[in-house]
C-alpha atoms as a PDB file:
ATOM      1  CA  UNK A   1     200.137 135.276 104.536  1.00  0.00           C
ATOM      2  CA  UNK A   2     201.474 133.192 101.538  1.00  0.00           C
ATOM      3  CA  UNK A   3     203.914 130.912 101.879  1.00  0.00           C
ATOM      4  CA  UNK A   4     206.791 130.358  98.594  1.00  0.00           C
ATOM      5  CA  UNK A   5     209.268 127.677  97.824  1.00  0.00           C
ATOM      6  CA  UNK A   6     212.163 128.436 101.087  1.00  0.00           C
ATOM      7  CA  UNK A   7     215.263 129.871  99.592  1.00  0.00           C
ATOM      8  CA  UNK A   8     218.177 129.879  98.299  1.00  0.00           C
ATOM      9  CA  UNK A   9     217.238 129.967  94.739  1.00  0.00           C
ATOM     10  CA  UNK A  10     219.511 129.651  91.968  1.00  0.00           C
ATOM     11  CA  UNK A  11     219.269 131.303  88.069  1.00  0.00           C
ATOM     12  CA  UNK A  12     221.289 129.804  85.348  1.00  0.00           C
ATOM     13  CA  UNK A  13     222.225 131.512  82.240  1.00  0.00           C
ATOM     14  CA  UNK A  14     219.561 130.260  80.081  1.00  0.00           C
ATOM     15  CA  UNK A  15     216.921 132.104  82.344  1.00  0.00           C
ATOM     16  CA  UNK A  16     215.372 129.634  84.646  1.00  0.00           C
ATOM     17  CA  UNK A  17     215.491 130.067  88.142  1.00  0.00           C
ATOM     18  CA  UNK A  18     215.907 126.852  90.675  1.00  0.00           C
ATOM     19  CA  UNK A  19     215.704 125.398  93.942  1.00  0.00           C
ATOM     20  CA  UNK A  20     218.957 123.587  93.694  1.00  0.00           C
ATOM     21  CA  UNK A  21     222.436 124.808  92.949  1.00  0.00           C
ATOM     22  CA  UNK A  22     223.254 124.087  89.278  1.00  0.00           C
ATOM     23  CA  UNK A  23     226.302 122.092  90.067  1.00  0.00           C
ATOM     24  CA  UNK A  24     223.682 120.046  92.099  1.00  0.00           C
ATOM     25  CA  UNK A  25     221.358 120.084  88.720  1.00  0.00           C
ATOM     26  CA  UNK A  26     223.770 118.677  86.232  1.00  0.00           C
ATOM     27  CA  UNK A  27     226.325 117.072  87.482  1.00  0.00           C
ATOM     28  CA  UNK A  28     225.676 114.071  86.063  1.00  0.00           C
ATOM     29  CA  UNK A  29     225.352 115.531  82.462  1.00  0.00           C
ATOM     30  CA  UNK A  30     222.137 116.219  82.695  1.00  0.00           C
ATOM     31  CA  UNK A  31     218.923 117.523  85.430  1.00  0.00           C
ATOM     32  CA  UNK A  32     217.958 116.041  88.531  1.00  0.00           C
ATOM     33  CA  UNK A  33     214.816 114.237  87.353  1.00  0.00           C
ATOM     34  CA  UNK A  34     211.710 115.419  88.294  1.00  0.00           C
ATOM     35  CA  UNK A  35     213.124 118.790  89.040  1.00  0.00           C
ATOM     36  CA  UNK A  36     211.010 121.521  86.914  1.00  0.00           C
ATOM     37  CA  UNK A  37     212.626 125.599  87.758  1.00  0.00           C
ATOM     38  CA  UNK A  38     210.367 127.690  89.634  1.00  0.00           C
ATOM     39  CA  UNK A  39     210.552 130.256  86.694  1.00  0.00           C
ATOM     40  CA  UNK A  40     211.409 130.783  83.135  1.00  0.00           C
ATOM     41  CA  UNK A  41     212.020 134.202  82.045  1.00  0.00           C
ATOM     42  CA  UNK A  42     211.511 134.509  78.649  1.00  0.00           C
ATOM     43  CA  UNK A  43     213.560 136.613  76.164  1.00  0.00           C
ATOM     44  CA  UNK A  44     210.569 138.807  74.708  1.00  0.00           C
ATOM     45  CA  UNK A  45     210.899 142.198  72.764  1.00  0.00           C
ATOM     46  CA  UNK A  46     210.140 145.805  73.369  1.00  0.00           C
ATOM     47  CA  UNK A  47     210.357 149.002  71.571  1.00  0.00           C
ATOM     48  CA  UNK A  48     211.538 150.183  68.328  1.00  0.00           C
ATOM     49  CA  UNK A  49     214.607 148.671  68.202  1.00  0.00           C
ATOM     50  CA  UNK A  50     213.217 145.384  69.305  1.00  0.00           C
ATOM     51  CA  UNK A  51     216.122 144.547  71.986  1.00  0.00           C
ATOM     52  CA  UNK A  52     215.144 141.439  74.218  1.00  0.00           C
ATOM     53  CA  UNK A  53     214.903 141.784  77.482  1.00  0.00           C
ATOM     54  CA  UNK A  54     217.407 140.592  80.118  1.00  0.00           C
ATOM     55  CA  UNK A  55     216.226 137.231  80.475  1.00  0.00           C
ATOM     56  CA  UNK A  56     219.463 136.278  82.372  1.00  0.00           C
ATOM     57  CA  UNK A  57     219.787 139.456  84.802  1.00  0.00           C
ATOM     58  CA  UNK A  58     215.922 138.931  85.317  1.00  0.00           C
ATOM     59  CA  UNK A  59     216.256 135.418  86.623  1.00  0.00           C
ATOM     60  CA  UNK A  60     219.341 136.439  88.897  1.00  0.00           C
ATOM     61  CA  UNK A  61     217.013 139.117  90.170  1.00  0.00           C
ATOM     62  CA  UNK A  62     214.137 136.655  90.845  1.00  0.00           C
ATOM     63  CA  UNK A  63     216.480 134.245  92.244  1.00  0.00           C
ATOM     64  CA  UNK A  64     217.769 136.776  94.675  1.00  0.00           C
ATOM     65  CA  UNK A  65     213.998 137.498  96.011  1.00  0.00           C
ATOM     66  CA  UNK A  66     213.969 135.309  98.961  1.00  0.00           C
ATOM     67  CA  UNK A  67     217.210 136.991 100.287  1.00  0.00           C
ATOM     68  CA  UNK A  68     215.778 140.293  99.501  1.00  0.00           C
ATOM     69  CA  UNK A  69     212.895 139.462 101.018  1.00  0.00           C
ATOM     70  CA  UNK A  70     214.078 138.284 104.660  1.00  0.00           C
ATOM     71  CA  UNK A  71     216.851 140.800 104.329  1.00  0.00           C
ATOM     72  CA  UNK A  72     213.835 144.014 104.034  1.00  0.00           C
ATOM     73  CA  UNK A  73     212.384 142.398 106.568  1.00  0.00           C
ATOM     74  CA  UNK A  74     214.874 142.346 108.781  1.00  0.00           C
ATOM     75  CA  UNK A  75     215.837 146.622 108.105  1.00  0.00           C
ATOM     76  CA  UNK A  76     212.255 147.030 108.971  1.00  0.00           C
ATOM     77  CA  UNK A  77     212.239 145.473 112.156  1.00  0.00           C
ATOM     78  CA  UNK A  78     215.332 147.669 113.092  1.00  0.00           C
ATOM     79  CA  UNK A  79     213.990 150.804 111.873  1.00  0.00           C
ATOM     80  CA  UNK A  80     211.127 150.410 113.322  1.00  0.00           C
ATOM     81  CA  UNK A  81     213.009 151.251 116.653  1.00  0.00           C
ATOM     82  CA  UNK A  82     213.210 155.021 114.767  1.00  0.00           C
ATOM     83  CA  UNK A  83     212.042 155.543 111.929  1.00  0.00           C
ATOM     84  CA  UNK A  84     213.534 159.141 111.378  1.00  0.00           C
ATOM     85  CA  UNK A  85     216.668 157.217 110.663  1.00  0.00           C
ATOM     86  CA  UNK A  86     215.580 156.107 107.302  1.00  0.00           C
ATOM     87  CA  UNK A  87     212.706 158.007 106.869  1.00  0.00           C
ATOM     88  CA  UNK A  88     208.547 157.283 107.055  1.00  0.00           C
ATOM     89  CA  UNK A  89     208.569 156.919 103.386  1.00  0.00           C
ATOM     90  CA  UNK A  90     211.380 154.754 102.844  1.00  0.00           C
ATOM     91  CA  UNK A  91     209.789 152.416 105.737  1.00  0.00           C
ATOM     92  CA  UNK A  92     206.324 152.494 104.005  1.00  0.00           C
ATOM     93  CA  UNK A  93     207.809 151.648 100.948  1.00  0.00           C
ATOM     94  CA  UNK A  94     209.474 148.852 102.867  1.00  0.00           C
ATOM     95  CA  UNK A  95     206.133 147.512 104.233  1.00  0.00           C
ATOM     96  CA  UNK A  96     204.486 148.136 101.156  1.00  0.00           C
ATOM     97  CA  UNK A  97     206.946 145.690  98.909  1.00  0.00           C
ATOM     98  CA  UNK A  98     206.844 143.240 101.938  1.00  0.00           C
ATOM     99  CA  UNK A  99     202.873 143.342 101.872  1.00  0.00           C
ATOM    100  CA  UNK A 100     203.153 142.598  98.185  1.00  0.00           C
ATOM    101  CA  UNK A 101     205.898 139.450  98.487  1.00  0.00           C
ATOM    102  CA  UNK A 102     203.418 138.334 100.853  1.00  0.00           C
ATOM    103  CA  UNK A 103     200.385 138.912  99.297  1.00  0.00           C
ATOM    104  CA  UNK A 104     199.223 140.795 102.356  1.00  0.00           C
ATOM    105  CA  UNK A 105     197.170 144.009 101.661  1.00  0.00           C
ATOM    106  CA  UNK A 106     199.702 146.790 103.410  1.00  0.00           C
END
């Protein structure tokens, strides 16, 4: 099992996502130093129209993936109890995106 950086993570608006809470980050005008963000999602283009994508929504998303990730976790462990409830494919695909968070082969 791999380990990550514990949550909560935080995304700002520019796209990077951080350990700290961004009043924490600049409150003195400026960043912590020595903090780096865990991730920078980059603007980039795709298709015809060349629209960028959604650097800020993406970072919120990535942000949330430590929640996300204890939270699936924890709907597993209850429907595991009975799985008709939510279905055997629904809890596969549960395991399955767990496996993969953790690089763990499912």
């Amino acid at each position: 099992m791999s380990t990550h950086t514990p949550g909560p993570w935080f995304a700002d608006p520019h796209g990077k996502v951080w350990r700290r809470p961004l009043h924490e980050l600049y409150e003195y005008g400026g960043g912590t130093a020595g903090d780096k963000p865990l991730a920078t999602v980059e603007r980039g283009w795709y298709g015809e129209g060349l629209v960028g994508y959604p650097m800020e929504a993406n970072a919120r998303l990535i942000a949330a993936a430590p929640e996300l990730l204890e939270a699936l976790k924890v709907l597993v462990e209850a429907a595991e109890f009975s799985p008709l409830l939510c279905g055997f494919d629904a809890l596969d695909r549960a395991h399955a995106a767990i496996a993969k968070a953790e690089e763990v082969k499912p």
